[in-house]
Protein backbone atom coordinates (compact mmCIF):
# COMPACT_ATOMS: atom_id res chain seq x y z
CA UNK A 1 -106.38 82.24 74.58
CA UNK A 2 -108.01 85.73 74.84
CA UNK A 3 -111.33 84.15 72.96
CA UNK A 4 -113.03 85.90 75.81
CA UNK A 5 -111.86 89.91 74.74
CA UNK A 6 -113.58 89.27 71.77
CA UNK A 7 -116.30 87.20 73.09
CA UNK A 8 -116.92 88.04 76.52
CA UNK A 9 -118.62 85.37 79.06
CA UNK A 10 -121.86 86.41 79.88
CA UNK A 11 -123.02 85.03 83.49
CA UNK A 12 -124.87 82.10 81.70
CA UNK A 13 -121.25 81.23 80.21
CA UNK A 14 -119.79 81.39 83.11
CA UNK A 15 -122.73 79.55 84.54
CA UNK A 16 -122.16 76.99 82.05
CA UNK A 17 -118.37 76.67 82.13
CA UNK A 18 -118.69 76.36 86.28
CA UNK A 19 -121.09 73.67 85.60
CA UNK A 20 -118.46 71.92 83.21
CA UNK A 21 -115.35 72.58 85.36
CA UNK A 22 -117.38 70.24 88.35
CA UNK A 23 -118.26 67.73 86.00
CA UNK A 24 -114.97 66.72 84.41
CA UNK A 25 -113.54 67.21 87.72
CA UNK A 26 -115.65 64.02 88.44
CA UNK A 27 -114.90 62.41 85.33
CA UNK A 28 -110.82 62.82 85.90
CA UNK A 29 -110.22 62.70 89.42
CA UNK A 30 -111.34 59.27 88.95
CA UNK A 31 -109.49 58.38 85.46
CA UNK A 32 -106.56 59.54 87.98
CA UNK A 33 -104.12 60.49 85.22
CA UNK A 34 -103.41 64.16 83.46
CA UNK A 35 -106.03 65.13 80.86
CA UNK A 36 -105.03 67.88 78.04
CA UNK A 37 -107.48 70.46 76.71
CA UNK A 38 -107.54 70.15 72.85
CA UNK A 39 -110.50 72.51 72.94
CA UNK A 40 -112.80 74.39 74.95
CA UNK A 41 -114.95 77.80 74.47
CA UNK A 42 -115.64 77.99 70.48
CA UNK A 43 -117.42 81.04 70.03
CA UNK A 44 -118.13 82.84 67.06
CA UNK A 45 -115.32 82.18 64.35
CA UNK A 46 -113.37 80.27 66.86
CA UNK A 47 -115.67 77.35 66.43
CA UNK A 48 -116.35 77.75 62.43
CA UNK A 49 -112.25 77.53 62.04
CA UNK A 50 -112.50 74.56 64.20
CA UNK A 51 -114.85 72.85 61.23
CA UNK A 52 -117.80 73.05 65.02
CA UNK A 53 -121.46 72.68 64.54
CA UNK A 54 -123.40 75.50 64.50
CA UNK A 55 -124.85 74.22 67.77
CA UNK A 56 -121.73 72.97 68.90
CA UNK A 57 -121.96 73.32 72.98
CA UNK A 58 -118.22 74.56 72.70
CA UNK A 59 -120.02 77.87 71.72
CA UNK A 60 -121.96 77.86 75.31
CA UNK A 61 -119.08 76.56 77.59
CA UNK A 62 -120.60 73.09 77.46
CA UNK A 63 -118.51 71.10 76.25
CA UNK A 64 -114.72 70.32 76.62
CA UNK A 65 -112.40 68.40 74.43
CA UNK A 66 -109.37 66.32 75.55
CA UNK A 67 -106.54 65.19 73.60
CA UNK A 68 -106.83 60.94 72.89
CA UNK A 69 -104.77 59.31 70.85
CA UNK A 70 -103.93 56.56 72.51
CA UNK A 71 -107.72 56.00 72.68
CA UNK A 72 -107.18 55.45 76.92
CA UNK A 73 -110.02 57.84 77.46
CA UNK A 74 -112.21 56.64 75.42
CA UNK A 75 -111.80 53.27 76.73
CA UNK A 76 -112.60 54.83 80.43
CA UNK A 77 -115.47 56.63 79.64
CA UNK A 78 -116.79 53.42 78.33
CA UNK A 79 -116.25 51.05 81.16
CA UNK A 80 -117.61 53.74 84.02
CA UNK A 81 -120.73 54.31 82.45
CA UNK A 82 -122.36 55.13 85.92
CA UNK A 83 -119.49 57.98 86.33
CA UNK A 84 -120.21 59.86 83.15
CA UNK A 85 -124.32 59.56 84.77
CA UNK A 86 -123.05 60.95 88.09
CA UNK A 87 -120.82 63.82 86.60
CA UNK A 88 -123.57 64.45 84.06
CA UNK A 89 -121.46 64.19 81.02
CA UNK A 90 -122.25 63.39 77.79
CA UNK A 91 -119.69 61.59 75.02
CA UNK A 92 -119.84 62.45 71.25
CA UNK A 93 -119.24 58.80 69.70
CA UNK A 94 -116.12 57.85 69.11
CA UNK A 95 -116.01 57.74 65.53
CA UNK A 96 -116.42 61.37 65.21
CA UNK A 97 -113.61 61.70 67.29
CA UNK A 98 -110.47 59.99 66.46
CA UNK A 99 -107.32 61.33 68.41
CA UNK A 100 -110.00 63.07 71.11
CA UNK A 101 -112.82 62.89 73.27
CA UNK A 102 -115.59 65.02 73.59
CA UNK A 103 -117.12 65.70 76.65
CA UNK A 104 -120.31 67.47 77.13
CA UNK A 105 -122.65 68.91 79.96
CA UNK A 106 -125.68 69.79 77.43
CA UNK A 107 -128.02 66.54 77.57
CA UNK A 108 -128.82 64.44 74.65
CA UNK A 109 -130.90 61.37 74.20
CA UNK A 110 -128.24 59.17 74.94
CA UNK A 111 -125.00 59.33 77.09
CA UNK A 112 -123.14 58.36 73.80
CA UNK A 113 -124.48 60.36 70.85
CA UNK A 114 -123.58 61.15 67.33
CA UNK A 115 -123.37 64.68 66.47
């Protein structure tokens, strides 16, 4: 989306976004079915016209979102529990996130977290 001319990835970005990539891979070869990007690297005003966080891990290539509306991911990311814990991923909770999830490589205290 040419976020990157403006913003250019730094090798901790890339870092980062490598380290993302791997993870969802995880989490969707096993959901088995296509997964569209709603939203991915945030920085600057990218992620302020988004209505992000000011620590939003969009900004550090952390953090993926996937388009949900049928609330089928959601419901898979909550019945393989021990898959999000392998793949390292982190979930912003569902209520924050009504027609997408939010998938995250930046830990938290808990798998499932409010923002």
């Amino acid at each position: 989306m040419g976020r990157d001319a403006e913003f250019p990835l730094t090798p901790e970005l890339e870092g980062n976004l490598a380290k993302l990539l791997a993870a969802v891979n995880i989490f969707r070869a096993a959901y088995g079915i296509p997964m569209i990007v709603s939203s991915g690297y945030r920085p600057g005003h990218f992620n302020t016209d988004a209505g992000g966080a000011g620590n939003s891990a969009h900004k550090t290539c952390e953090a993926c979102d996937f388009h949900d509306s049928d609330g089928k991911l959601k419901a898979f990311a909550k019945e393989n529990i021990p898959l999000l814990e392998q793949a390292g991923l982190y979930v912003e909770d569902f209520k924050s996130t009504p027609t997408w999830i939010h998938l995250q490589i930046r830990p938290t205290m808990y798998r499932f977290f409010k923002p």
